[in-house]
N, C-alpha and C. Protein backbone atom coordinates (compact mmCIF):
# COMPACT_ATOMS: atom_id res chain seq x y z
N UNK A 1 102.87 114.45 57.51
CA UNK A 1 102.19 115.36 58.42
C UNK A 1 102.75 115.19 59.82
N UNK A 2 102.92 115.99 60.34
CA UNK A 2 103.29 115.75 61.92
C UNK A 2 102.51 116.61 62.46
N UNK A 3 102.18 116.47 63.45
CA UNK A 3 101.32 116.22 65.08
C UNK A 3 101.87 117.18 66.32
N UNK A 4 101.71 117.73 66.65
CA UNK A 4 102.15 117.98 68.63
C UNK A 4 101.37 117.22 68.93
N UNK A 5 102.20 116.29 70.13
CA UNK A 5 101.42 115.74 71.29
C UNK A 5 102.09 115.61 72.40
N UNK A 6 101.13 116.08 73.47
CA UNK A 6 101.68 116.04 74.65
C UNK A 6 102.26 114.31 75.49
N UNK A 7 103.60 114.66 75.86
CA UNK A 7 103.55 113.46 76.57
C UNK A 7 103.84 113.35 78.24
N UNK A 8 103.05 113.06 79.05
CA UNK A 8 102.68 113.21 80.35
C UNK A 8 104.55 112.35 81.44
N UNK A 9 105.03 113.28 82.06
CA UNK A 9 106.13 112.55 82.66
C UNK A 9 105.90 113.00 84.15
N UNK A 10 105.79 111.54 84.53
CA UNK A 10 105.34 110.85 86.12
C UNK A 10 106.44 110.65 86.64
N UNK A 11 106.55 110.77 88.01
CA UNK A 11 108.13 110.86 89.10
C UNK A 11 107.16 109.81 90.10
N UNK A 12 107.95 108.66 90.75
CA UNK A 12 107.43 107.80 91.64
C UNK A 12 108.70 108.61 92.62
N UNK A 13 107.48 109.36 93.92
CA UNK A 13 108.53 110.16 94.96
C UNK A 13 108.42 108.56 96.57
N UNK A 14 109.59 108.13 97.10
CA UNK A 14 109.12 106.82 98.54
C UNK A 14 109.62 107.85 99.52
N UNK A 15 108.84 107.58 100.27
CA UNK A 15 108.91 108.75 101.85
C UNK A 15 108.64 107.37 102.81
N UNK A 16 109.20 107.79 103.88
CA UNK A 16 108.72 106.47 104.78
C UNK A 16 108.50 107.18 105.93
N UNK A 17 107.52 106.73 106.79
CA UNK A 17 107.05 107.17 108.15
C UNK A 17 107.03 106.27 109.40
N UNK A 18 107.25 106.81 110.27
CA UNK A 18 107.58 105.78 111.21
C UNK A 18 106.64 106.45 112.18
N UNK A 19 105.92 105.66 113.14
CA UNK A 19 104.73 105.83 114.04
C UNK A 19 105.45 106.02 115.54
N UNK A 20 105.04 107.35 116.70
CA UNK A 20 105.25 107.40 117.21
C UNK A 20 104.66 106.42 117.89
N UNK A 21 105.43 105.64 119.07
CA UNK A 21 104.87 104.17 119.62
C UNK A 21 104.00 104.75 120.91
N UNK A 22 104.30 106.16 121.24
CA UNK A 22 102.87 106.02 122.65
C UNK A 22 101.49 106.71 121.80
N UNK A 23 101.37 106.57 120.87
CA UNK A 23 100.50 107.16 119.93
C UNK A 23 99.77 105.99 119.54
N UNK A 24 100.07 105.01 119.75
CA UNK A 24 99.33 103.73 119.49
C UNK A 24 99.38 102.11 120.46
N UNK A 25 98.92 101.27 120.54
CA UNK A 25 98.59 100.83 121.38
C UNK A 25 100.31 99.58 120.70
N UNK A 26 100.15 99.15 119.60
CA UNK A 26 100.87 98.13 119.20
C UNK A 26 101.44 98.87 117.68
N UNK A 27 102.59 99.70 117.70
CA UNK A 27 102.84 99.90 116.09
C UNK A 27 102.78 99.10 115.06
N UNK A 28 103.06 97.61 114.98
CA UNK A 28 103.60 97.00 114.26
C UNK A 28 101.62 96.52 114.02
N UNK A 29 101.10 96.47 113.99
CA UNK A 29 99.73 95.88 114.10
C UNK A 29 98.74 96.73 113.72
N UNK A 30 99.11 98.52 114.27
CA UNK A 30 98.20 99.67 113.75
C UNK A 30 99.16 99.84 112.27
N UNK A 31 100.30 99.20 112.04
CA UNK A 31 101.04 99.62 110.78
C UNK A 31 100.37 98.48 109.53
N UNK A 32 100.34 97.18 110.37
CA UNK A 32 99.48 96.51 109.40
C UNK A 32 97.98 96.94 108.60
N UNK A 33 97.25 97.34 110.38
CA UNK A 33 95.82 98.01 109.66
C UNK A 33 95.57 99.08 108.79
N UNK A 34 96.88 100.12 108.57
CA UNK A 34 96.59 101.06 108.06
C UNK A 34 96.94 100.37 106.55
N UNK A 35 97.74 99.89 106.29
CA UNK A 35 97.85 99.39 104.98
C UNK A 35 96.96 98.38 104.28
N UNK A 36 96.42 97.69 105.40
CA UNK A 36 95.39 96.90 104.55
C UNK A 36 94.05 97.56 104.23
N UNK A 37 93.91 98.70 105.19
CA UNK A 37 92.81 99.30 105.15
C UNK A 37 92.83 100.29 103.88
N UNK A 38 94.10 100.66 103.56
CA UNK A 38 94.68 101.27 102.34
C UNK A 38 94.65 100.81 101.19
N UNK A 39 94.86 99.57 101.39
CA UNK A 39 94.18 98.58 100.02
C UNK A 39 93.16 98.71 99.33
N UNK A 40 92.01 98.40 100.78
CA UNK A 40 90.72 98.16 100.55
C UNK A 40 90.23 99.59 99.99
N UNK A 41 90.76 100.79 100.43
CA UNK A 41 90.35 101.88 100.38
C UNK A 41 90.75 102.56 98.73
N UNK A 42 92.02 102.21 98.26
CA UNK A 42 92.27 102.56 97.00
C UNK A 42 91.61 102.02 96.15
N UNK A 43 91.66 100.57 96.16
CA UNK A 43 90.62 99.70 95.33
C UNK A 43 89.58 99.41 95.03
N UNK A 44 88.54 100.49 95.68
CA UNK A 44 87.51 100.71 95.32
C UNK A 44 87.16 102.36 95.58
N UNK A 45 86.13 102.87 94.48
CA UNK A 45 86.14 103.73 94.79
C UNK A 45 84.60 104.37 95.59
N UNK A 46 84.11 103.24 95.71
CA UNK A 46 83.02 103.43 96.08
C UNK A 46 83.00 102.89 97.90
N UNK A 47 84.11 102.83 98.49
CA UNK A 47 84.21 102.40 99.87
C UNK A 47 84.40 103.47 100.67
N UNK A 48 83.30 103.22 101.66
CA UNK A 48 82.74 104.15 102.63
C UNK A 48 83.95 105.19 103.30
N UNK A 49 85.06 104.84 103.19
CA UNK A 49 85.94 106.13 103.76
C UNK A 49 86.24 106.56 102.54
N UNK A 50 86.05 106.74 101.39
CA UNK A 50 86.54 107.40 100.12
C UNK A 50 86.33 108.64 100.18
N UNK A 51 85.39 109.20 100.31
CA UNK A 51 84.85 110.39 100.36
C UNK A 51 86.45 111.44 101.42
N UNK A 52 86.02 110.50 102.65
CA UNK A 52 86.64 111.26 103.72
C UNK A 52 88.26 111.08 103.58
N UNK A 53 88.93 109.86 102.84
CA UNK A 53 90.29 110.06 102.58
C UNK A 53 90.60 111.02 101.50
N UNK A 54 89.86 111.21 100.35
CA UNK A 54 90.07 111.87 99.55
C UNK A 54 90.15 113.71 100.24
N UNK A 55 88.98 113.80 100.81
CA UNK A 55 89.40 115.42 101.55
C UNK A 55 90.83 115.70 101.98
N UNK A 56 91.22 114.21 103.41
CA UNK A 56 92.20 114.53 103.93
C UNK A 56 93.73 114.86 102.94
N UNK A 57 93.59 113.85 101.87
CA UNK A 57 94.31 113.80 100.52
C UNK A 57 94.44 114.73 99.75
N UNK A 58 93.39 116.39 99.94
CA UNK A 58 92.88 117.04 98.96
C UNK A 58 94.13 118.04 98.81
N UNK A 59 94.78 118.73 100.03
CA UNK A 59 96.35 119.44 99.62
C UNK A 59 97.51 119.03 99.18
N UNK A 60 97.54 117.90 98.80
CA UNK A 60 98.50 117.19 97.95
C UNK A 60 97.96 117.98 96.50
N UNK A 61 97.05 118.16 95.98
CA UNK A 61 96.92 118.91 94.89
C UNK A 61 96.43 117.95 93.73
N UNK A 62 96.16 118.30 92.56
CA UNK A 62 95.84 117.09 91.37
C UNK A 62 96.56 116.88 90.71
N UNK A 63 97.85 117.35 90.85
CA UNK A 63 98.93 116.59 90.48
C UNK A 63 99.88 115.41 90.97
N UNK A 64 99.21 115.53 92.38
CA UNK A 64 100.00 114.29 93.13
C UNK A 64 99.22 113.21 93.79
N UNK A 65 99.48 112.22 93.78
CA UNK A 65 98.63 110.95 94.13
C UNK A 65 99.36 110.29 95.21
N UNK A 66 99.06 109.63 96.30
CA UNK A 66 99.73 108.60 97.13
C UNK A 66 99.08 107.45 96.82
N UNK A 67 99.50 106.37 96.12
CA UNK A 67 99.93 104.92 95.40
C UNK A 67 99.70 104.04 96.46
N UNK A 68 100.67 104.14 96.85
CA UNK A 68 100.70 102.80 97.82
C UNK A 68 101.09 103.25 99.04
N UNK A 69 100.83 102.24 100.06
CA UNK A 69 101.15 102.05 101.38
C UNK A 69 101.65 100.93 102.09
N UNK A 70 102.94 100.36 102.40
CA UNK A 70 103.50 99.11 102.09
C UNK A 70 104.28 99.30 103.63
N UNK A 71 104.02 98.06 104.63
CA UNK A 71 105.19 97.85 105.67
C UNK A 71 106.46 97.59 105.31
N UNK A 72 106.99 98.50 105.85
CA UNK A 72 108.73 97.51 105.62
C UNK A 72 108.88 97.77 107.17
N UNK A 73 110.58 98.26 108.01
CA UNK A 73 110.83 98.59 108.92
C UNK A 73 109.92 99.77 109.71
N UNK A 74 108.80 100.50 108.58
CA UNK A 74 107.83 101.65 109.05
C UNK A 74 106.85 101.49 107.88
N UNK A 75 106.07 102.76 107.53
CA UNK A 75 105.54 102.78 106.55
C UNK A 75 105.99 103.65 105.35
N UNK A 76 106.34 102.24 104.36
CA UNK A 76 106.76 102.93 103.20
C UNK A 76 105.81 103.71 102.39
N UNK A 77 105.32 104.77 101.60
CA UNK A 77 104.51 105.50 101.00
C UNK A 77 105.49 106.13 99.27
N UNK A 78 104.30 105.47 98.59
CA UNK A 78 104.90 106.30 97.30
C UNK A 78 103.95 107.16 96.54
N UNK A 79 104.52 108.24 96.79
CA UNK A 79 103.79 109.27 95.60
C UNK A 79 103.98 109.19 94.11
N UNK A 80 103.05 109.77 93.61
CA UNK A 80 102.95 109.87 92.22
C UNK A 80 102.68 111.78 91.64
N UNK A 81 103.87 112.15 91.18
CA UNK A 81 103.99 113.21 91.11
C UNK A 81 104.10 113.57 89.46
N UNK A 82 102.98 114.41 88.94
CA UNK A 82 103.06 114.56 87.27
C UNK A 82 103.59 115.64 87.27
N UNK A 83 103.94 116.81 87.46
CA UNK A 83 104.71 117.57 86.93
C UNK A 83 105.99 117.96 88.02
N UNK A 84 106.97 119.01 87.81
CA UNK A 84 107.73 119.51 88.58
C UNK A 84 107.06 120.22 89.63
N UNK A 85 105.43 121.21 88.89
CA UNK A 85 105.10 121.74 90.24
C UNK A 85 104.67 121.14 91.52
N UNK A 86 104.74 119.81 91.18
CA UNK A 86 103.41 118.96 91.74
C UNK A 86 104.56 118.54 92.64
N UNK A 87 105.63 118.30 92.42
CA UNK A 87 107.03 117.70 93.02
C UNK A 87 107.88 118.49 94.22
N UNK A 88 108.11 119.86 93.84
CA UNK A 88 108.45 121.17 94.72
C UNK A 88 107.38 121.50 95.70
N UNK A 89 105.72 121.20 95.51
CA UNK A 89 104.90 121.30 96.13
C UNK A 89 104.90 120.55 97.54
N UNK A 90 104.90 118.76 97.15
CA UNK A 90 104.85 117.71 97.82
C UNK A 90 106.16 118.23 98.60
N UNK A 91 107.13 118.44 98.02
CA UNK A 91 108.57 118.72 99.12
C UNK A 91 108.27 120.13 100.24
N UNK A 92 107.98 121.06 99.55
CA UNK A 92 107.25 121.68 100.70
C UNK A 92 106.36 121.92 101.65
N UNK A 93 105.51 120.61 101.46
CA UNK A 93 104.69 120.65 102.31
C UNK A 93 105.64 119.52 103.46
N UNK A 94 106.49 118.68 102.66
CA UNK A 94 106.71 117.78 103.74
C UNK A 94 108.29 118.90 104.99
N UNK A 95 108.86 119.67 103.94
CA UNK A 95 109.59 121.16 105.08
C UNK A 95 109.24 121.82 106.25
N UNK A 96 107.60 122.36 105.51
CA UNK A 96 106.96 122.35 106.56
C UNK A 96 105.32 122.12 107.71
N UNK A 97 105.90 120.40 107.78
CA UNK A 97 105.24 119.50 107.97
C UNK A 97 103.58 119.29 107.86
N UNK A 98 103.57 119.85 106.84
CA UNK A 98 102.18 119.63 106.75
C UNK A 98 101.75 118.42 105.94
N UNK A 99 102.64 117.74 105.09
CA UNK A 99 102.43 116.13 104.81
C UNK A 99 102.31 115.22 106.11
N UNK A 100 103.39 115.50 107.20
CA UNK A 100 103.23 115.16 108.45
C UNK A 100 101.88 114.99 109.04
N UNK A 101 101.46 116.16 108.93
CA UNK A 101 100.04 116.52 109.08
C UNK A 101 98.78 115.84 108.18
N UNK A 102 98.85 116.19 107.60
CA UNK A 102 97.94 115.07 106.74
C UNK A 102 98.38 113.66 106.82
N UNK A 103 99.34 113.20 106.82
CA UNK A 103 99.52 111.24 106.72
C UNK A 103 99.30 111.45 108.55
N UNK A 104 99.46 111.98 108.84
CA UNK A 104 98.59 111.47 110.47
C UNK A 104 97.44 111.25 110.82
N UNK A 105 96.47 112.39 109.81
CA UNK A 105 94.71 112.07 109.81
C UNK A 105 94.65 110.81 108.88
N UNK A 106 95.40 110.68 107.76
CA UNK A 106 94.71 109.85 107.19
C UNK A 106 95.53 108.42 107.84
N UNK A 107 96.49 108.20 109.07
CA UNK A 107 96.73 107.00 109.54
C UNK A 107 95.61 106.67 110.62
N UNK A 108 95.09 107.72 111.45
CA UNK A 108 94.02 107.89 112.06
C UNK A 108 92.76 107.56 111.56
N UNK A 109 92.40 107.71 110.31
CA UNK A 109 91.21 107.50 109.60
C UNK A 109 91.22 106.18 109.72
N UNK A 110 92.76 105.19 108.63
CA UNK A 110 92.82 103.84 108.01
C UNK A 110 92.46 103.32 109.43
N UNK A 111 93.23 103.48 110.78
CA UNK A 111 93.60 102.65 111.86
C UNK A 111 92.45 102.40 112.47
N UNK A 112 91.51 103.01 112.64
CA UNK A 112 90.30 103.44 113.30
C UNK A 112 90.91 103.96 114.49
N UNK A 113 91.54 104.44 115.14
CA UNK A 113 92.16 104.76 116.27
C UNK A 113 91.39 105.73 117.02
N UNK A 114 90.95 105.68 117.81
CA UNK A 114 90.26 106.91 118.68
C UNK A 114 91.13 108.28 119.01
N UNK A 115 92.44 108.29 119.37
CA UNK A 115 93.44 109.01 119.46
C UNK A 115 94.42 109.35 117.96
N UNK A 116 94.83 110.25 117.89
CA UNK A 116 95.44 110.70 116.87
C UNK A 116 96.75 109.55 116.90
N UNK A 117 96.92 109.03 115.74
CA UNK A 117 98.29 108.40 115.23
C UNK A 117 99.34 109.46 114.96
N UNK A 118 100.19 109.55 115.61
CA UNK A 118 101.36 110.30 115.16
C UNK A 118 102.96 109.75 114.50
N UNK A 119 103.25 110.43 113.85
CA UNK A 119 104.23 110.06 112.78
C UNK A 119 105.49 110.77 113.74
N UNK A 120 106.53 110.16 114.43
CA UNK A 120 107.56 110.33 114.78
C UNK A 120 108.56 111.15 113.88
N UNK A 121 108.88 110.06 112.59
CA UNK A 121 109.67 110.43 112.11
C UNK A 121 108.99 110.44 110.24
N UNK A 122 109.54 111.47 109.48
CA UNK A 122 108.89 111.52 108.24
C UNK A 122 110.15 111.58 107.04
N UNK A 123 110.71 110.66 106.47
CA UNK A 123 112.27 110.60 105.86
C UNK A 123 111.55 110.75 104.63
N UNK A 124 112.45 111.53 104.20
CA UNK A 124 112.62 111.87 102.37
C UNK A 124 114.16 112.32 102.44
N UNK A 125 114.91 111.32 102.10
CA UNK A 125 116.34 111.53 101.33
C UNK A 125 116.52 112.82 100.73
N UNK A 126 117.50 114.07 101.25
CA UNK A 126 117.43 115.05 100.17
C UNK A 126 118.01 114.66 98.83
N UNK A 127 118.80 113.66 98.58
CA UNK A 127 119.17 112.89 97.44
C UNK A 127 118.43 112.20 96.57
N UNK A 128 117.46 111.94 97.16
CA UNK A 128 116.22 111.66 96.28
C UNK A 128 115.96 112.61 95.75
N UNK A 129 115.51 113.70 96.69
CA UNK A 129 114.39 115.05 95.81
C UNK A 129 115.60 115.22 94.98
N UNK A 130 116.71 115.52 94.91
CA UNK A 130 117.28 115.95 94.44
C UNK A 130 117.58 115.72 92.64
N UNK A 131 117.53 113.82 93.06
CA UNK A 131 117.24 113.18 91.56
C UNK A 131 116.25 113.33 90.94
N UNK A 132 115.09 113.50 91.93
CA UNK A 132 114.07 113.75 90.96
C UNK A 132 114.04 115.37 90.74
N UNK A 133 114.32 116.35 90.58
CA UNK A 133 114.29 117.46 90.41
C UNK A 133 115.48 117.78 89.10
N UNK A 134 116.33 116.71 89.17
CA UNK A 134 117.12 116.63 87.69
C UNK A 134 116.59 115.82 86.94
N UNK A 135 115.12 114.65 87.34
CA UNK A 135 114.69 114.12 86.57
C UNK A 135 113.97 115.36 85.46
N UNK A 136 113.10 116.10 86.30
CA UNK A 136 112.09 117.13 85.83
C UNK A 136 112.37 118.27 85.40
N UNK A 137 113.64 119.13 85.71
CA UNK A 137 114.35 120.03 85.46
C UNK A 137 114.38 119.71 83.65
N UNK A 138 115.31 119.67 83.30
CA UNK A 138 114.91 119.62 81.63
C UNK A 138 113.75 119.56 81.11
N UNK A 139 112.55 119.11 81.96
CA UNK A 139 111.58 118.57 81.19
C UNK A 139 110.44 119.75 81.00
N UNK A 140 110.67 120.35 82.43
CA UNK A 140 109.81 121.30 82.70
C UNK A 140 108.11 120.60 82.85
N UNK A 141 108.31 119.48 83.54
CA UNK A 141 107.28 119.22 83.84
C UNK A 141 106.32 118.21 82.45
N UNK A 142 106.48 118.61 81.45
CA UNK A 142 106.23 118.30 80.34
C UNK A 142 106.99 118.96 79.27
N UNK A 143 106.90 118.04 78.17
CA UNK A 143 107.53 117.67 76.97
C UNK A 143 106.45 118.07 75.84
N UNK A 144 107.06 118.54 74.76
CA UNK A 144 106.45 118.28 73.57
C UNK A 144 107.37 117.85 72.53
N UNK A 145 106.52 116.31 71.84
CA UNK A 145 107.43 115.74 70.66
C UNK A 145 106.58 115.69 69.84
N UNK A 146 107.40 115.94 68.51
CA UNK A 146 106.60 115.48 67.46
C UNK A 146 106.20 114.17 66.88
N UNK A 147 104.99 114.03 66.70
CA UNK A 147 104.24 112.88 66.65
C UNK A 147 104.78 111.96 65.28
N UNK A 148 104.94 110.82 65.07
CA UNK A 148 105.52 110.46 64.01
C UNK A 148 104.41 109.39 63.21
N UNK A 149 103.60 109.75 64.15
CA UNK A 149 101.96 109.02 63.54
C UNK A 149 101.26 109.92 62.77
N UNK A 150 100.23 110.17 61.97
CA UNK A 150 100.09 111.32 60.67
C UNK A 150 98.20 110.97 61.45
């Protein structure tokens, strides 16, 4: 007997942001708070800014998730993108800057900052999108295989 079953294919998209420095008092320190506060905030879902990150989060769509939030030289950010639409989406919003726009409220939210946090600079490799768009291209977002379980 064989089966259709769907099998779900996930793209890990890294964007990194870098904080405009008169936008904050100490970058390297509002870059710490936003990530730890990012921690605390993913890892539960019942913590008091959940509600309000999730809104700011809400045009990313339900196909795309932001994962993590990690210092390196700025802030590294990785999405989680399930289909191709979800992928072309995230890239156009970051064209025209409205990811910009959103990771600024929600650095503003994490930081507690009274003043808006602004994002200087917002890098996505077009060589990246690019791999991932030949990741998803064949796939069309999803796959169907036949099940070899009865």
């Amino acid at each position: 007997m064989c089966t259709l079953c769907y099998v779900c294919v996930c793209l890990h998209v890294s964007v990194d942001a870098e904080l405009v420095e008169g936008s904050v008092d100490d970058v390297a320190r509002t870059e710490d708070v936003i990530v730890s506060e990012w921690e605390a905030v993913s890892a539960d879902e019942k913590h008091q800014m959940r509600q309000r990150v999730d809104e700011i989060l809400g045009p990313l769509g339900f196909e795309t998730s932001l994962l993590v939030i990690r210092r390196a030289n700025s802030l590294a950010l990785l999405f989680l993108c399930m289909t191709l639409s979800a992928l072309t989406s995230l890239r156009g919003q970051w064209v025209s800057r409205q990811l910009r726009d959103i990771l600024e409220s929600l650095f503003t939210l994490l930081s507690g900052n009274s003043r808006r946090v602004r994002v200087k600079r917002l890098t996505w490799l077009l060589a990246d999108y690019e791999q991932c768009l030949q990741f998803f291209s064949p796939l069309q977002g999803n796959i169907l295989l036949p099940s070899i379980f009865p």
